[in-house]
C-alpha atoms as a PDB file:
ATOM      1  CA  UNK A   1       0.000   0.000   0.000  1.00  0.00           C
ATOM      2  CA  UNK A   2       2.716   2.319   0.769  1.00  0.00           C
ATOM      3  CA  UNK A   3       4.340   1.805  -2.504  1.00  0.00           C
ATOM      4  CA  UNK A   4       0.811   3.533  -4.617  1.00  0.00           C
ATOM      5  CA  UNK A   5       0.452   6.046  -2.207  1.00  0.00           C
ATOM      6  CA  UNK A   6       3.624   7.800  -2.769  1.00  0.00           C
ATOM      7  CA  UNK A   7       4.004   6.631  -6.510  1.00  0.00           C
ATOM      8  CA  UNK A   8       4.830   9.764  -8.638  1.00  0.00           C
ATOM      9  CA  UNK A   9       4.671  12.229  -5.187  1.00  0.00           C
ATOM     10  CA  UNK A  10       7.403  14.805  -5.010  1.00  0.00           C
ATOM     11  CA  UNK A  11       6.694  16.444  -2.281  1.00  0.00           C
ATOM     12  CA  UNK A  12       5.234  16.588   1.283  1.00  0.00           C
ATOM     13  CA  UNK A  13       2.263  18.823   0.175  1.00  0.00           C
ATOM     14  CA  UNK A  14       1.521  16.097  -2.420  1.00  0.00           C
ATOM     15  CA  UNK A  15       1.396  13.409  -0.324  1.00  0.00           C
ATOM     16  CA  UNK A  16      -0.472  15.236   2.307  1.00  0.00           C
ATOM     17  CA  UNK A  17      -2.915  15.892  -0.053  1.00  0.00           C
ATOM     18  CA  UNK A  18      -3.010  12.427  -1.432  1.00  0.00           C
ATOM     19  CA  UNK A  19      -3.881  11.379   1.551  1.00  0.00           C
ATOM     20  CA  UNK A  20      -6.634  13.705   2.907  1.00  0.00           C
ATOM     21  CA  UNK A  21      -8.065  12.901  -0.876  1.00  0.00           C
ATOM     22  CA  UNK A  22      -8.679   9.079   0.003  1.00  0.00           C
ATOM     23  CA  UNK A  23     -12.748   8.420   0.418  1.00  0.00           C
ATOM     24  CA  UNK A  24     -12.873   7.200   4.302  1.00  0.00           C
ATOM     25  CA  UNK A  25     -11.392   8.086   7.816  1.00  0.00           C
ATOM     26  CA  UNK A  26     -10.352   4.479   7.850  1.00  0.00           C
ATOM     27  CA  UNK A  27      -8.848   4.552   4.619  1.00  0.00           C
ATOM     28  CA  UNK A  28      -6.895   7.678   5.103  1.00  0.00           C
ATOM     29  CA  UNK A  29      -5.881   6.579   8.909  1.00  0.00           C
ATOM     30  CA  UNK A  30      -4.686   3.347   7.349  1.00  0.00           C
ATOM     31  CA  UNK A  31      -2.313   5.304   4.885  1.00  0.00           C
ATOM     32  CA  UNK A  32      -1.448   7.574   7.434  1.00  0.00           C
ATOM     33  CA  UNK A  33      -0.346   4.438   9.843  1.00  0.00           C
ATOM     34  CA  UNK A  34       1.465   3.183   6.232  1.00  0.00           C
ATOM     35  CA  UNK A  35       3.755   6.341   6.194  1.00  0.00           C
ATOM     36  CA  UNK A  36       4.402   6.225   9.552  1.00  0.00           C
ATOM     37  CA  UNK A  37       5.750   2.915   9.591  1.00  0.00           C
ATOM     38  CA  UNK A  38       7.807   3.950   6.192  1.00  0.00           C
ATOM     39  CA  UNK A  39       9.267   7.218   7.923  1.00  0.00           C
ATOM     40  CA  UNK A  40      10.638   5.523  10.803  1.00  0.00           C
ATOM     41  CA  UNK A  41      12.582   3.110   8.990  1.00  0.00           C
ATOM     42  CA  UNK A  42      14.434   5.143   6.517  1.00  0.00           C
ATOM     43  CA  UNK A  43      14.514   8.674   8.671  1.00  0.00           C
ATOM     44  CA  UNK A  44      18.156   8.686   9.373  1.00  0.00           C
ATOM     45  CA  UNK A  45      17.783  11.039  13.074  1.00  0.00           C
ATOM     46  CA  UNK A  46      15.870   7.673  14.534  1.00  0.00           C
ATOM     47  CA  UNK A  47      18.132   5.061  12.983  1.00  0.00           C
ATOM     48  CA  UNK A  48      15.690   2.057  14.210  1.00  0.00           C
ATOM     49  CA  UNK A  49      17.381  -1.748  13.750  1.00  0.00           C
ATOM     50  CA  UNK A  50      14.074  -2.774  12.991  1.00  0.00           C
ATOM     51  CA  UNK A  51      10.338  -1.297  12.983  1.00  0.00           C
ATOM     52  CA  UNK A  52       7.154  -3.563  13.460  1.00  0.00           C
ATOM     53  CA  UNK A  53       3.888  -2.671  12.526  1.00  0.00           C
ATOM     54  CA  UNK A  54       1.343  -3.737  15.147  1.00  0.00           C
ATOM     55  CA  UNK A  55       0.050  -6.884  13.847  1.00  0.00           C
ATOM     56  CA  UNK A  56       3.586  -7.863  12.664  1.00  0.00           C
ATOM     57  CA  UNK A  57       5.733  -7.531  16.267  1.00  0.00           C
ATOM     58  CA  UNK A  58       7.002 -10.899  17.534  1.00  0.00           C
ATOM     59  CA  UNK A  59       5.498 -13.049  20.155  1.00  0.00           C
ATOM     60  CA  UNK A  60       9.430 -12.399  21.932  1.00  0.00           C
ATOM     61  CA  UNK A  61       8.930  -8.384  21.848  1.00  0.00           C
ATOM     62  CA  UNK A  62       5.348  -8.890  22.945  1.00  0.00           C
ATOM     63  CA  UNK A  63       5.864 -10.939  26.036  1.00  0.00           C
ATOM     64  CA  UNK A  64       9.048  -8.203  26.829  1.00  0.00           C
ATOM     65  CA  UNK A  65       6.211  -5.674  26.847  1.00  0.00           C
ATOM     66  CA  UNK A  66       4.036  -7.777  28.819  1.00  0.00           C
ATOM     67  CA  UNK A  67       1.440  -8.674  26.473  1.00  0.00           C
ATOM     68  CA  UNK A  68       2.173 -12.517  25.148  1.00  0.00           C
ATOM     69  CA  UNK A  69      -1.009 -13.059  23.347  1.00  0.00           C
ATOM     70  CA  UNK A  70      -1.564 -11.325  20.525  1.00  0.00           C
ATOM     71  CA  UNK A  71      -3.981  -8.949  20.660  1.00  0.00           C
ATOM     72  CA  UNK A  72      -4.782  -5.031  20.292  1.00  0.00           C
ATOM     73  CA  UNK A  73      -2.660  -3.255  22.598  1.00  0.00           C
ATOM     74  CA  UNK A  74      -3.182   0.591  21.761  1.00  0.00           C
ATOM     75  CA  UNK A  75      -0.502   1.305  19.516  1.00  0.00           C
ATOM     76  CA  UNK A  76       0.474   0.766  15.938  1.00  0.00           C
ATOM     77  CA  UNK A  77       3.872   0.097  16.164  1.00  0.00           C
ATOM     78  CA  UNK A  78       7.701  -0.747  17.179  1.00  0.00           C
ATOM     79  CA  UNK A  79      10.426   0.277  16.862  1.00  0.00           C
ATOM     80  CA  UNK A  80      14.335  -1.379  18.423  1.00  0.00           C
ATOM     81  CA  UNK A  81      17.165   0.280  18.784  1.00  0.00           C
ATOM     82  CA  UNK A  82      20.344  -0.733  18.360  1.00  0.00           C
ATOM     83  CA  UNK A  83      20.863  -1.137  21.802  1.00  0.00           C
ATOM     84  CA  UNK A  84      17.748  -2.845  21.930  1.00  0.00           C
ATOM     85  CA  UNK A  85      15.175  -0.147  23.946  1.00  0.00           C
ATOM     86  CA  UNK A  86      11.592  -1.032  22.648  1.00  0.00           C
ATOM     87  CA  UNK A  87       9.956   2.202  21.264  1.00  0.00           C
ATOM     88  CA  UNK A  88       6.132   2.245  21.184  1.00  0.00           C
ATOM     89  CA  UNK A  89       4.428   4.518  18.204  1.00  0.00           C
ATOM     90  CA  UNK A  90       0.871   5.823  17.565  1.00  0.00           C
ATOM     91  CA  UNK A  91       0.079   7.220  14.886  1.00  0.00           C
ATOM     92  CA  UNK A  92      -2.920   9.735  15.006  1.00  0.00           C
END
């Protein structure tokens, strides 16, 4: 998904647009969630080791966090460090 909504976007304006353009709340929170995810994997300030949508974050980081089942648990995402620190993000 993330790959069609930036296709042929040069800017931030663009993509801002793009995405307050889409036909649903749910559709545009879902592309918003999309870029988020995108953003903190290749912005260079963060440098994340890895970053885990919400649905995608390993049983191991989940039972760190306290929460070994899998289930909703208020955020869309994770991101590690290098050093390993567990960084919780919500996109809104």
């Amino acid at each position: 998904m993330l790959s069609e909504l930036i296709k042929g976007i040069s800017s931030w304006f663009e993509l801002e647009a793009r995405i307050a353009s889409l036909p649903t709340q749910l559709d545009r929170g879902n592309a918003f969630k999309e870029f988020c995810h995108g953003f903190f994997i290749l912005d260079p300030v963060f440098q994340f080791k890895k970053v885990y949508c919400q649905k995608e974050i390993p049983p191991s980081i989940l039972e760190r966090l306290g929460y070994p089942e899998r289930k909703y648990i208020g955020i869309d995402g994770i991101a590690l460090s290098n050093n390993g620190k567990i960084t919780a993000y919500q996109a809104t």
